[in-house]
N, C-alpha and C. Protein backbone atom coordinates (compact mmCIF):
# COMPACT_ATOMS: atom_id res chain seq x y z
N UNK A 1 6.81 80.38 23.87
CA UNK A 1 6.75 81.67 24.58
C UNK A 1 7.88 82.59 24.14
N UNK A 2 8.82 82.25 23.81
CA UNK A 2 10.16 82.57 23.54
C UNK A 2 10.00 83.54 22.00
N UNK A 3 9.49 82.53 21.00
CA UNK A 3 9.29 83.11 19.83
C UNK A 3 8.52 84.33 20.02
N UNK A 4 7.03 83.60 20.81
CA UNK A 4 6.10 84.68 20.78
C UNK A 4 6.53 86.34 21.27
N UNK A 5 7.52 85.97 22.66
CA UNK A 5 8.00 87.22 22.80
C UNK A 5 8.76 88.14 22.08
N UNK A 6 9.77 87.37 20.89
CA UNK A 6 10.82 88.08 19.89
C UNK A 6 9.66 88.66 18.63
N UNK A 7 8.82 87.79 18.37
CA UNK A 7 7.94 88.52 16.73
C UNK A 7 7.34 89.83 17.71
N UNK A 8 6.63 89.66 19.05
CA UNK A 8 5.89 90.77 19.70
C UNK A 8 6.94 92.44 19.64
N UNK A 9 8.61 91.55 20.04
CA UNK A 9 9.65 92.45 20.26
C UNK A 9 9.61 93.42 18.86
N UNK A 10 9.70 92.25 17.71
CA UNK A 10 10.14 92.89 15.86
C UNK A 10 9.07 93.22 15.70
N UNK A 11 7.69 93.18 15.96
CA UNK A 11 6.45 94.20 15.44
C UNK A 11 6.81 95.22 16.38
N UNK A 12 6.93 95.42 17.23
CA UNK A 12 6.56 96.69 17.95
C UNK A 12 8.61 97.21 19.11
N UNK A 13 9.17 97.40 17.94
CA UNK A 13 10.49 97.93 18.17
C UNK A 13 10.54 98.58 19.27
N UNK A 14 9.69 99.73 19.22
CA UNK A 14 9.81 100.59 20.41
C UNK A 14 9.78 99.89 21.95
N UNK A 15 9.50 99.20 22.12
CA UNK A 15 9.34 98.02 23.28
C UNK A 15 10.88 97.61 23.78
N UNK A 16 11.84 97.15 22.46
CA UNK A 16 12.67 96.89 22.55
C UNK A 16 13.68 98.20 23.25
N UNK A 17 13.67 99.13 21.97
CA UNK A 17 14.37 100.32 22.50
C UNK A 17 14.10 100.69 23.98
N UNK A 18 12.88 100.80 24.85
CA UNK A 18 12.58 101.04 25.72
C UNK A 18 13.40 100.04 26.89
N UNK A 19 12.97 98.77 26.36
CA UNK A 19 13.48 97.98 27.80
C UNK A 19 15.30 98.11 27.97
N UNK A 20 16.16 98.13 26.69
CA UNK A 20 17.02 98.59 26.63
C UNK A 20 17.74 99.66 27.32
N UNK A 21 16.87 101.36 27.52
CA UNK A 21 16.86 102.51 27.72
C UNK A 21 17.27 101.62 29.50
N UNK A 22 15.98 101.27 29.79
CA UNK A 22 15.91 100.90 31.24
C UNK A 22 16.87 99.77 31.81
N UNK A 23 17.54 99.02 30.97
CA UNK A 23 18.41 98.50 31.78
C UNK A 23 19.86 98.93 31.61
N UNK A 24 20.08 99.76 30.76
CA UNK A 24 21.59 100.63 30.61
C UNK A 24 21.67 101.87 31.91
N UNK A 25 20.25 102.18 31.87
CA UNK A 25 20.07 103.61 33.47
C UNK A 25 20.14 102.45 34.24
N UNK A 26 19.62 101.38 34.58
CA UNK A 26 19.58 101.05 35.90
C UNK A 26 21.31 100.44 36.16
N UNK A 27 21.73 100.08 35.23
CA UNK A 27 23.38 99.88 35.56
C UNK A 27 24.10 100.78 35.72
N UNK A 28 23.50 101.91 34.97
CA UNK A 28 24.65 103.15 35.54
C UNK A 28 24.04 103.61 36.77
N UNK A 29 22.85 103.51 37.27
CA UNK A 29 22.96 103.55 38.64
C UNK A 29 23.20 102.90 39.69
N UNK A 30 23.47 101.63 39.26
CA UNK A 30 23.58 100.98 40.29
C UNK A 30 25.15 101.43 40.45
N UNK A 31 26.16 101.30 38.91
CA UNK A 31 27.51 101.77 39.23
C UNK A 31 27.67 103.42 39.41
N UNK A 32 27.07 104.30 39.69
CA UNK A 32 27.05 105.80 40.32
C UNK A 32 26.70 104.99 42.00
N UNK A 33 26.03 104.36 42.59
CA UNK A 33 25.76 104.13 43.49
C UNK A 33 26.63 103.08 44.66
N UNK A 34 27.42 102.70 43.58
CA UNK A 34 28.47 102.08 44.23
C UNK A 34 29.65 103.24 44.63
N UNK A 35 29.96 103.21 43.54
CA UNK A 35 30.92 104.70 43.55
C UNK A 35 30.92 105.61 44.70
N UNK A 36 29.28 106.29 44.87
CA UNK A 36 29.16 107.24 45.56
C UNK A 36 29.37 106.36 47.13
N UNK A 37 29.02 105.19 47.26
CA UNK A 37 28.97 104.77 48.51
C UNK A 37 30.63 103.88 49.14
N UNK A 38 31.32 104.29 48.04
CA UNK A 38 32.64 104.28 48.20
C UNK A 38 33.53 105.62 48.76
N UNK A 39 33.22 106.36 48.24
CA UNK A 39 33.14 108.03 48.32
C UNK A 39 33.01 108.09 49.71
N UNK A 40 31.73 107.88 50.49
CA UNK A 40 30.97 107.95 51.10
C UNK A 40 31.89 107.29 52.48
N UNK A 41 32.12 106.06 52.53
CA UNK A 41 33.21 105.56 53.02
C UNK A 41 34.20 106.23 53.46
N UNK A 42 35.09 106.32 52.43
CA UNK A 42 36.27 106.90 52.55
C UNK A 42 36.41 108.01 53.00
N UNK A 43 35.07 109.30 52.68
CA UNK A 43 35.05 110.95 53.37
C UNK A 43 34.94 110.32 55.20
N UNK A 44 34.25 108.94 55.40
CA UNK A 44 33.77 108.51 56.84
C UNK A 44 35.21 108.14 57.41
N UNK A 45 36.16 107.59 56.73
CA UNK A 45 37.51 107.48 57.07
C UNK A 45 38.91 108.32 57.20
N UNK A 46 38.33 109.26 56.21
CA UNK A 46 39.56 109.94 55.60
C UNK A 46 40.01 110.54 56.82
N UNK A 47 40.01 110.73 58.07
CA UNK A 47 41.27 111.64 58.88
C UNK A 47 41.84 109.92 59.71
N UNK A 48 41.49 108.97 59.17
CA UNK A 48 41.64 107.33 60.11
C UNK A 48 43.15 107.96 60.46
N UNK A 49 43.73 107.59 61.43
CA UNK A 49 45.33 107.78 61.84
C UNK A 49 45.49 106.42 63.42
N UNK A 50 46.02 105.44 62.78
CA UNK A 50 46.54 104.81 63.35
C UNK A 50 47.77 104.55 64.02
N UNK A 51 48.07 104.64 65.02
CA UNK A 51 49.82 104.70 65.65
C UNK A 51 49.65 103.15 65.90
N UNK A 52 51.36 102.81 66.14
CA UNK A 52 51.99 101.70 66.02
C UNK A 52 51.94 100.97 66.93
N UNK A 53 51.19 101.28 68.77
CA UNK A 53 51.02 101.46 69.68
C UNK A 53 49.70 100.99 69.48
N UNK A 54 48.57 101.64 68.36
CA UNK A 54 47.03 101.06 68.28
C UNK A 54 46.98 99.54 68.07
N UNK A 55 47.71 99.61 66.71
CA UNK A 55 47.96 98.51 65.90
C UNK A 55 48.28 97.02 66.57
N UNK A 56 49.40 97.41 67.91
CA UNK A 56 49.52 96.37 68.47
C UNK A 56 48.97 95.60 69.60
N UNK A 57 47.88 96.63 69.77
CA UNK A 57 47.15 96.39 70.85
C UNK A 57 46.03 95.43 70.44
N UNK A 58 45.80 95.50 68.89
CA UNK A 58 44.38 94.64 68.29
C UNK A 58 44.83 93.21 68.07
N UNK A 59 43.51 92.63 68.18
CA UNK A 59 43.48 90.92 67.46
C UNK A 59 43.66 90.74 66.53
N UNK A 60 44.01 89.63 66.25
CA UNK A 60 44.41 89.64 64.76
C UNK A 60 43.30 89.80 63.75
N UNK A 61 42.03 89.47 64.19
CA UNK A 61 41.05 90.02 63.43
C UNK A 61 40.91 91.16 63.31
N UNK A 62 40.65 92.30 64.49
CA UNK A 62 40.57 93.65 64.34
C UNK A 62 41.64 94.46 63.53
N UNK A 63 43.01 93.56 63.61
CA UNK A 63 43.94 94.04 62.73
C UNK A 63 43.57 94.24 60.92
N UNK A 64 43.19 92.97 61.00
CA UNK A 64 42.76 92.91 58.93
C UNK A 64 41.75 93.98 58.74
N UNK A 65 40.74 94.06 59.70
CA UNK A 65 39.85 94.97 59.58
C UNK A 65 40.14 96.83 59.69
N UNK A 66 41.65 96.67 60.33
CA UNK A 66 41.93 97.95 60.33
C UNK A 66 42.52 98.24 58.96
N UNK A 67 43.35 96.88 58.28
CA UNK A 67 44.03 97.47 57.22
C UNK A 67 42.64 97.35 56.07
N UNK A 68 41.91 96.91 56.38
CA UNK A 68 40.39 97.08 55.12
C UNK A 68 40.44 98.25 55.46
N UNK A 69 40.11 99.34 56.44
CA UNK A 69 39.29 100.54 56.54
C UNK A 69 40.39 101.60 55.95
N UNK A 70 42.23 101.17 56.36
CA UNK A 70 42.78 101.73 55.83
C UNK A 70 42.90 102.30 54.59
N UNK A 71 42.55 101.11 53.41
CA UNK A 71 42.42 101.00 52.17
C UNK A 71 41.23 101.94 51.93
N UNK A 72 40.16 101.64 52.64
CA UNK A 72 38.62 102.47 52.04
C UNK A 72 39.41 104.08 52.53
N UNK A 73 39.98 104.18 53.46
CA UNK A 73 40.53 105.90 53.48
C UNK A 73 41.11 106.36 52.30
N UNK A 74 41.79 105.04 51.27
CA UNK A 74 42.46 106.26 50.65
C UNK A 74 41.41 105.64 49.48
N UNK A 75 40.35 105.47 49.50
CA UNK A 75 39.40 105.35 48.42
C UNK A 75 39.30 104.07 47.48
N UNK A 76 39.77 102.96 48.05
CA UNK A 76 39.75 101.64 47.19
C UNK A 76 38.78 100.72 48.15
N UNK A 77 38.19 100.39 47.12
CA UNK A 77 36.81 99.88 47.33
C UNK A 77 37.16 98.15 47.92
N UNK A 78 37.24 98.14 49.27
CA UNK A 78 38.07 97.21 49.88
C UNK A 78 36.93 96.45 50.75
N UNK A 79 37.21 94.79 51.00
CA UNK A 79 36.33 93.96 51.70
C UNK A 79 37.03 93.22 52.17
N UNK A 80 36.80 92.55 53.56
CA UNK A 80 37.76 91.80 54.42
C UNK A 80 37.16 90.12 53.98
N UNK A 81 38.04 89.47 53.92
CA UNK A 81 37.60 88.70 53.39
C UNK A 81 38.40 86.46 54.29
N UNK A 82 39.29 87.60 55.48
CA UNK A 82 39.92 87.23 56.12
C UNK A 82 38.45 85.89 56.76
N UNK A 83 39.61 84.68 56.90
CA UNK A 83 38.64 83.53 57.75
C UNK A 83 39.55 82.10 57.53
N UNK A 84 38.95 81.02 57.68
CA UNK A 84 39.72 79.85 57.65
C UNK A 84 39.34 79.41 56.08
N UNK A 85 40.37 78.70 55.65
CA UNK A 85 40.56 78.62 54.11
C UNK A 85 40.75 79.70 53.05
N UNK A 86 41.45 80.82 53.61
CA UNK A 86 41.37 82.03 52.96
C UNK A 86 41.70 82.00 51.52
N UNK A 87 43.06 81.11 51.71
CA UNK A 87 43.58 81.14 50.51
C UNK A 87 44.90 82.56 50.81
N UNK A 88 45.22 82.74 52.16
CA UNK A 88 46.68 83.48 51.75
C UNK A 88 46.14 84.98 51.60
N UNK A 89 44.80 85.68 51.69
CA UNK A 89 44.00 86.77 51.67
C UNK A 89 43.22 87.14 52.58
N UNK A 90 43.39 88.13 53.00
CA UNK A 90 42.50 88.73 54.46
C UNK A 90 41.72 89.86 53.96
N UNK A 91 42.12 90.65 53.20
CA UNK A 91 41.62 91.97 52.26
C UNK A 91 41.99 91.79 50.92
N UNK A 92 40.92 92.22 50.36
CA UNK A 92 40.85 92.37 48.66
C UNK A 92 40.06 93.77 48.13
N UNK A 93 41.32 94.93 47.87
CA UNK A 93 40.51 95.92 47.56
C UNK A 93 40.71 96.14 45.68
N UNK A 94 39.99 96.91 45.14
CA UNK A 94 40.17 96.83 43.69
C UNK A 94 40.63 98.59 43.25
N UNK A 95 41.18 99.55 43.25
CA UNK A 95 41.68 100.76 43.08
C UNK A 95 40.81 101.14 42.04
N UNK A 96 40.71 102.50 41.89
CA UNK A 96 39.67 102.89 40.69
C UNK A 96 40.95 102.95 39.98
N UNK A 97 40.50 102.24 38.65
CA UNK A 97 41.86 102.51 37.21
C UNK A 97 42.40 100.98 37.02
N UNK A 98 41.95 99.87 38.22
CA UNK A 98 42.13 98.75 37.55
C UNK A 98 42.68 97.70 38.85
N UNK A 99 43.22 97.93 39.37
CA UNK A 99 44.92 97.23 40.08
C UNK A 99 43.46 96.45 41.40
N UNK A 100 44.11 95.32 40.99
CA UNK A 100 43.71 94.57 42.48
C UNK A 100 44.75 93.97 43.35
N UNK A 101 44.17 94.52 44.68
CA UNK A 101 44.85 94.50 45.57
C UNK A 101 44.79 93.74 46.63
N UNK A 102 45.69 92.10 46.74
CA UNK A 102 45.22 91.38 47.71
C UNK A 102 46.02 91.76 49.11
N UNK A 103 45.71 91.49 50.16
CA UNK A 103 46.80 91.78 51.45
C UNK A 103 46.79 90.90 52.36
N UNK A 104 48.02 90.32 52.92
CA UNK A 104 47.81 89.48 53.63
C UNK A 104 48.36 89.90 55.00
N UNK A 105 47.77 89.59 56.08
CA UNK A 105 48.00 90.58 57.20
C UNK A 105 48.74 89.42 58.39
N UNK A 106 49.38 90.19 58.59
CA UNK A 106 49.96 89.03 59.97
C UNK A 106 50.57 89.90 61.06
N UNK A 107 49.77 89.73 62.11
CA UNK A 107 49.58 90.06 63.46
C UNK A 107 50.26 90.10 64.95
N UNK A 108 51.27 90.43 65.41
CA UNK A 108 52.01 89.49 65.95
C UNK A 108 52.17 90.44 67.64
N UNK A 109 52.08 89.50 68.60
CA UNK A 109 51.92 90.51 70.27
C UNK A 109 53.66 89.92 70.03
N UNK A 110 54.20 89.57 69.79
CA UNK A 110 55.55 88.99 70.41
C UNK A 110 56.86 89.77 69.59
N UNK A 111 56.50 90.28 68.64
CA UNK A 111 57.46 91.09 67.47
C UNK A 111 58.16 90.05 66.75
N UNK A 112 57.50 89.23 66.71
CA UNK A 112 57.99 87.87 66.14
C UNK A 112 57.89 88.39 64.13
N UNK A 113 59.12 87.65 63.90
CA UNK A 113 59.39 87.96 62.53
C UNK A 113 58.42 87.05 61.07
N UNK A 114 57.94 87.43 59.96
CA UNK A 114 57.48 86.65 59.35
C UNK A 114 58.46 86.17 58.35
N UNK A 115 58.22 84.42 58.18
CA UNK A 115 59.32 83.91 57.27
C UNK A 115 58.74 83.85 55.84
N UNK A 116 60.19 83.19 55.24
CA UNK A 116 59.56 83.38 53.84
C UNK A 116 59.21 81.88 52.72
N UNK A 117 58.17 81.18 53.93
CA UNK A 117 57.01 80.42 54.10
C UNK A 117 56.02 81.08 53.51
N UNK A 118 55.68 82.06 54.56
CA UNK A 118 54.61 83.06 54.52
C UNK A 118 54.09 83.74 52.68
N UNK A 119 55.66 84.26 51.99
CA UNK A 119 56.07 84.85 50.73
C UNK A 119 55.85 83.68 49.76
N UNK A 120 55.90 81.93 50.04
CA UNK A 120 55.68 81.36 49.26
C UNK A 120 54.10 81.06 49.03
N UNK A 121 53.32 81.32 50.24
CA UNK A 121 52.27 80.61 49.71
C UNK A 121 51.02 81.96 49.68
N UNK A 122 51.85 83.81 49.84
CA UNK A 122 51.25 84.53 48.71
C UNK A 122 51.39 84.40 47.73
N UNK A 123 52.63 84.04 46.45
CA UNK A 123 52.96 83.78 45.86
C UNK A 123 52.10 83.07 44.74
N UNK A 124 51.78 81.97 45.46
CA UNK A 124 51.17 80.79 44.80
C UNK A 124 49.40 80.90 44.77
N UNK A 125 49.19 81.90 45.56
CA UNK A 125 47.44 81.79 45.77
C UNK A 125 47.20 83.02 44.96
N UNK A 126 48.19 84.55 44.84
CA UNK A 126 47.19 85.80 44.93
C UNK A 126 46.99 85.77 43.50
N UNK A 127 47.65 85.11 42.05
CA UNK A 127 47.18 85.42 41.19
C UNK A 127 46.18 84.58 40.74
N UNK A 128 46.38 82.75 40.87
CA UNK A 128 45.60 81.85 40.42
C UNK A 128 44.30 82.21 41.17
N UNK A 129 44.34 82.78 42.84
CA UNK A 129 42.95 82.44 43.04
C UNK A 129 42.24 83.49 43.57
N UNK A 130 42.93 84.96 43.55
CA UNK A 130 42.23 86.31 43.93
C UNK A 130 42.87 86.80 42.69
N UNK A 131 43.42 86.59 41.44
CA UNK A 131 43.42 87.64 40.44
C UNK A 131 44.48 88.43 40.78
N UNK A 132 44.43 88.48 41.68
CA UNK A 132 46.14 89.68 41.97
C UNK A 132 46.42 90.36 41.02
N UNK A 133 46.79 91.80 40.65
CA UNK A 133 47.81 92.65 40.27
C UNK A 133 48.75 92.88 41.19
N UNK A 134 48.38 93.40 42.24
CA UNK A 134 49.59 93.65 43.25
C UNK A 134 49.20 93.05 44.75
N UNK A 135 50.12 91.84 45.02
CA UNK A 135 50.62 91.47 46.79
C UNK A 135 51.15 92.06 47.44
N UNK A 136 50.68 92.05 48.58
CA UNK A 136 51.16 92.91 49.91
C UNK A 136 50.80 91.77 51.23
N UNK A 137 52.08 91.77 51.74
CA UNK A 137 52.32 91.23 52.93
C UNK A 137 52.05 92.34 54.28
N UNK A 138 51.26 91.98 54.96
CA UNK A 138 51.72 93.25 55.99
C UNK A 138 51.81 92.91 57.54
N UNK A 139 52.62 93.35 58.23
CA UNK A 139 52.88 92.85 59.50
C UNK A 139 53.24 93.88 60.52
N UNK A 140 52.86 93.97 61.60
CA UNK A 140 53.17 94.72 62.85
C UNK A 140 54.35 94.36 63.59
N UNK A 141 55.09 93.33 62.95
CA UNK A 141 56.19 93.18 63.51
C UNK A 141 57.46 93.08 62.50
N UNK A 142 58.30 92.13 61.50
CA UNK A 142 59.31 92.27 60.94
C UNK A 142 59.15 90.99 60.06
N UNK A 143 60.03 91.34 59.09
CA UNK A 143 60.56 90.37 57.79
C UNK A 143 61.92 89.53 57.73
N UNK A 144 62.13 88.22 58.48
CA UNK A 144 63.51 87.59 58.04
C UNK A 144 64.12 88.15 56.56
N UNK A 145 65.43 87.62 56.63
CA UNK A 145 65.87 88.25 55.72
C UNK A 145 66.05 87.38 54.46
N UNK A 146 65.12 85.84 54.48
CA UNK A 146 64.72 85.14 53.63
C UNK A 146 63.71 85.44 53.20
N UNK A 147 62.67 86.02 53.74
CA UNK A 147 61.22 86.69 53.57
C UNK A 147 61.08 88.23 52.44
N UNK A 148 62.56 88.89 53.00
CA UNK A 148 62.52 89.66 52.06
C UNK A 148 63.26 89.71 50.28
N UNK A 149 64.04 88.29 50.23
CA UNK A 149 64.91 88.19 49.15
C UNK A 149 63.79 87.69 48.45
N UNK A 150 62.60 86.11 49.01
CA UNK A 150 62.11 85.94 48.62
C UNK A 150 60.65 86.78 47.98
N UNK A 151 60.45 87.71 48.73
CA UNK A 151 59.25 88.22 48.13
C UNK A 151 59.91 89.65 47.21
N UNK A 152 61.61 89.77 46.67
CA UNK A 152 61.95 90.59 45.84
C UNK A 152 62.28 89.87 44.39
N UNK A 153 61.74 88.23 44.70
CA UNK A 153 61.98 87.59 43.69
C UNK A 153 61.11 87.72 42.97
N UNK A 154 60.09 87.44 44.10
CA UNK A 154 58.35 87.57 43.22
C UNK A 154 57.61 88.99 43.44
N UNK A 155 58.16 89.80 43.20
CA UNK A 155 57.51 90.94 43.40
C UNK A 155 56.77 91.23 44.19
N UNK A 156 56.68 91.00 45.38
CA UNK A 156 55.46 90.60 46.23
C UNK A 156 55.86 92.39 47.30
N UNK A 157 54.77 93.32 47.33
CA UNK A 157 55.11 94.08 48.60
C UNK A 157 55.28 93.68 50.01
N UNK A 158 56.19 94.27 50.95
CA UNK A 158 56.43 94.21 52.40
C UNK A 158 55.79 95.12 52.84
N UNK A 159 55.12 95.24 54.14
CA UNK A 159 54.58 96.24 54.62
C UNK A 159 55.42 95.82 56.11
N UNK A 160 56.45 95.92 56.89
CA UNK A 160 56.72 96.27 58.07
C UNK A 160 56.89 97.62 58.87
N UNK A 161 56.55 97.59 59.84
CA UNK A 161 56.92 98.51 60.91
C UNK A 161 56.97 100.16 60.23
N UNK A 162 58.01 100.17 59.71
CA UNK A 162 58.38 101.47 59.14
C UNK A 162 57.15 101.80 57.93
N UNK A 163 56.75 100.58 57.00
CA UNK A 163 56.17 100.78 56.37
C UNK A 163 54.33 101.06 56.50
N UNK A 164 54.27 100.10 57.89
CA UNK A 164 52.93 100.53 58.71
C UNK A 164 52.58 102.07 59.00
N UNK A 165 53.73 102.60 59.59
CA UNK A 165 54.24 104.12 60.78
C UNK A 165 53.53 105.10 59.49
N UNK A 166 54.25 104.88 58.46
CA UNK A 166 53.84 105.75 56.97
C UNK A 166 52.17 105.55 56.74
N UNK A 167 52.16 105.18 56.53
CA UNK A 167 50.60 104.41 56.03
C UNK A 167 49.66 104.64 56.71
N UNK A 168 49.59 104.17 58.29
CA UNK A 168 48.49 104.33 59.50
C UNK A 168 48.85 105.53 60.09
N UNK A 169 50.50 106.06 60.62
CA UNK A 169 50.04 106.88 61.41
C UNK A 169 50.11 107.92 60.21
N UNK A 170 51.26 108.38 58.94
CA UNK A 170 51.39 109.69 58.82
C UNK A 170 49.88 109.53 57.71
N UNK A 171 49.79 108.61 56.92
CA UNK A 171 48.36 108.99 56.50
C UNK A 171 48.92 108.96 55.03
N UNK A 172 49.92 108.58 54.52
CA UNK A 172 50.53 108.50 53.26
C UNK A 172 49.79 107.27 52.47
N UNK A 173 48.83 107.38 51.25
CA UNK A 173 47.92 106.43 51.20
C UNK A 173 48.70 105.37 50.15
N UNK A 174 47.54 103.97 49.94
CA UNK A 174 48.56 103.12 49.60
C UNK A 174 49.40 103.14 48.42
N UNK A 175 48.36 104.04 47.23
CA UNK A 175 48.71 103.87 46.12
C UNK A 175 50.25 103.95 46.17
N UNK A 176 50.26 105.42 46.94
CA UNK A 176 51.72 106.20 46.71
C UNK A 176 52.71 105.13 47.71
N UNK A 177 52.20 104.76 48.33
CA UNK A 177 52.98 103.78 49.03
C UNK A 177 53.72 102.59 48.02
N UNK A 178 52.74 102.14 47.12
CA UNK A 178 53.24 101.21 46.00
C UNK A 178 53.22 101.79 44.61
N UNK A 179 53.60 102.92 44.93
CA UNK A 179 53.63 103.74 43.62
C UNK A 179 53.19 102.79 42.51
N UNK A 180 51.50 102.99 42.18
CA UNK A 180 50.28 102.36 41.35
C UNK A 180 50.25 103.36 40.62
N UNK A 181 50.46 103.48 39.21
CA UNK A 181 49.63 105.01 38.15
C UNK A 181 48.30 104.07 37.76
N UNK A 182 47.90 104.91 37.68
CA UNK A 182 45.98 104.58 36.91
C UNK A 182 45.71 104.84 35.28
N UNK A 183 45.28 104.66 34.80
CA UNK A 183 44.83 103.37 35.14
C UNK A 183 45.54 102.37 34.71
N UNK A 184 45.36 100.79 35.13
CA UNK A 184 46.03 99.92 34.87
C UNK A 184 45.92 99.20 33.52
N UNK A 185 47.66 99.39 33.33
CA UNK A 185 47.50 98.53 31.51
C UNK A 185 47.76 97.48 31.83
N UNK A 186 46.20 96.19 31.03
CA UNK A 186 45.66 95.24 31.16
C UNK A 186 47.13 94.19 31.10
N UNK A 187 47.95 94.43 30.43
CA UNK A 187 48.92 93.54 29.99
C UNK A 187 50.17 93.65 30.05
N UNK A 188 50.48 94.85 31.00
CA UNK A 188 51.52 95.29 31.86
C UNK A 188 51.45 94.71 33.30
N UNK A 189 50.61 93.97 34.20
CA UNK A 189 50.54 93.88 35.17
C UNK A 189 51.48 92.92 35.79
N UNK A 190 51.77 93.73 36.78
CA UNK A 190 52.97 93.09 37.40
C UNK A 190 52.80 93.07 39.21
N UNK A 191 53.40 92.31 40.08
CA UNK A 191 53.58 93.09 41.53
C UNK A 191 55.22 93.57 42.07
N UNK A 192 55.10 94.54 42.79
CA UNK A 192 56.18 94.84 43.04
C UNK A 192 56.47 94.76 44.73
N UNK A 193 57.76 95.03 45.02
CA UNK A 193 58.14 94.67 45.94
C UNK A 193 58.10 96.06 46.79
N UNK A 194 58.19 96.56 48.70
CA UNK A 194 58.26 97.58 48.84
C UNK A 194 59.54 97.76 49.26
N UNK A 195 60.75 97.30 49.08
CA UNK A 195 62.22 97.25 49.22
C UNK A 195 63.12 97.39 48.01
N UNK A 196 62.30 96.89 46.91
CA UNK A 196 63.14 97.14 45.48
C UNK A 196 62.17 97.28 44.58
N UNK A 197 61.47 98.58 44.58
CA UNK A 197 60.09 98.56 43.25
C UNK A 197 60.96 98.10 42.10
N UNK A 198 59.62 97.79 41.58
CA UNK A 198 60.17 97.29 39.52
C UNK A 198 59.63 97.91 39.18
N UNK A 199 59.81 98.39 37.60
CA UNK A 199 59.44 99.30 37.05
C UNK A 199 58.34 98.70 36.23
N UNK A 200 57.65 99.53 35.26
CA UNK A 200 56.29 98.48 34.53
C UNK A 200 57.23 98.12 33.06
N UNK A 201 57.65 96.35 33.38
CA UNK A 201 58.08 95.79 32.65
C UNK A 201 57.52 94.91 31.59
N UNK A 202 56.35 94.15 31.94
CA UNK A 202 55.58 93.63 31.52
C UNK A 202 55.55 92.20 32.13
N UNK A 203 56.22 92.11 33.14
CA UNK A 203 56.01 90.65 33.90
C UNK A 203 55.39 90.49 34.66
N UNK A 204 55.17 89.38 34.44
CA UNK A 204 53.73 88.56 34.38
C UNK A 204 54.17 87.82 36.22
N UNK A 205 52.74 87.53 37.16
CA UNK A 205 52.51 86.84 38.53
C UNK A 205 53.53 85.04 38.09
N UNK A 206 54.82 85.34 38.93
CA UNK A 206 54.99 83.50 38.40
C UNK A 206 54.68 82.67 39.87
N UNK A 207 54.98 81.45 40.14
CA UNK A 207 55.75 81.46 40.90
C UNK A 207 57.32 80.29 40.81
N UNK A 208 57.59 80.08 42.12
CA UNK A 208 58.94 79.56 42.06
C UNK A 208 59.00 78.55 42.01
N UNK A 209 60.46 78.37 41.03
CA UNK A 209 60.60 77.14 40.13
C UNK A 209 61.11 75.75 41.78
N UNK A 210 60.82 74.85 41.48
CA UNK A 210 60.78 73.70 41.86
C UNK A 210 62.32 73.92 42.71
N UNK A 211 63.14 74.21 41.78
CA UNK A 211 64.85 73.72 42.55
C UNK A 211 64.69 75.38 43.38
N UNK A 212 64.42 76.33 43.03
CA UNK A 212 64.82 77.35 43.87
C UNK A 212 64.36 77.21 45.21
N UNK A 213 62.97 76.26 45.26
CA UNK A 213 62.65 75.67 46.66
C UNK A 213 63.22 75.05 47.20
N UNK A 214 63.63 73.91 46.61
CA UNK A 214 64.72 73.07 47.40
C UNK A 214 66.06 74.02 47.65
N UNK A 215 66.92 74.71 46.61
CA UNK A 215 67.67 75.84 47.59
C UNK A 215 67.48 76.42 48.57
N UNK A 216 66.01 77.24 49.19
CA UNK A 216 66.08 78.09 49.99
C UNK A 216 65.71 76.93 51.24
């Protein structure tokens, strides 16, 4: 059947050219149709304004789901992805120009601080098993001050309090938040931290060496 279909294809070319024609349009519509329904999204989000006061009032589910919708406001094509066995990921949005963006959200009624536990095992999951370009920690409450040395080791972003207030309530979107340029060079990718950005160096997702664990 196989043959029969390729000699049918080489006698009568135009067949070929044709089915060709039709599956290059139907991919660019399907990707115009994504696009637009990203668009589409985000015009449905774009005035979102969250205060610090909203934020703490939600579950920790409604929380991940606020920082997904956050992301679709400023136009990154974002899915919650939050559940048991996550793997260290609650949201995974992808930026137009390249940069993927995992986030890990942590929730807290008590203002309880996140340790840097938390920084080791983004660390270790967002590039091997979501691809990561850029980690983001984010929390409604605060960062020990092991949490933040450690995630300036590994480039990993902080999102606390101050950094929420920017973001949800004034509406400052993420890119500029993690100062991202577009599009992303394939072999520059790096993550950065939101306490000490790095510049685009060319380093590469590691993580931490064996004894620096036993130090901290």
């Amino acid at each position: 059947m196989i043959r029969t279909a390729v000699d049918f294809v080489s006698g009568h070319w135009y067949v070929g050219v044709a089915a060709g024609i039709v599956i290059v349009a139907m991919a660019v519509a399907f990707g115009w149709w994504k696009i637009t329904a990203i668009r589409r999204r985000s015009a449905r989000l774009h005035e979102v304004r969250l205060t610090l006061a909203d934020l703490d009032a939600l579950s920790y589910t409604d929380f991940e789901l606020a920082v997904r919708d956050l992301m679709v406001r400023d136009g990154i094509d974002a899915r919650h992805v939050g559940r048991r066995g996550d793997k260290a990921a609650d949201v995974i949005g992808r930026i137009p120009g390249g940069y993927r963006v995992v986030a890990q959200c942590k929730h807290t009624t008590s203002g309880s601080k996140v340790g840097a536990s938390v920084i080791y095992t983004v660390n270790g999951t967002a590039a091997p098993a979501h691809r990561a370009d850029v980690a983001v920690v984010i929390t409604n409450g605060s960062f020990t001050r092991g949490a933040r040395e450690t995630a300036a080791d590994f480039r990993i972003h902080l999102f606390g309090r101050e950094e929420l207030r920017r973001w949800a309530t004034e509406g400052v979107s993420l890119q500029q938040m993690l100062r991202l340029t577009t599009p992303l060079r394939r072999l520059r990718r790096l993550r950065h931290t939101s306490n000490r950005l790095i510049r685009h160096d060319g380093t590469l997702l590691s993580t931490a060496p064996m004894d620096d664990q036993k130090r901290r």
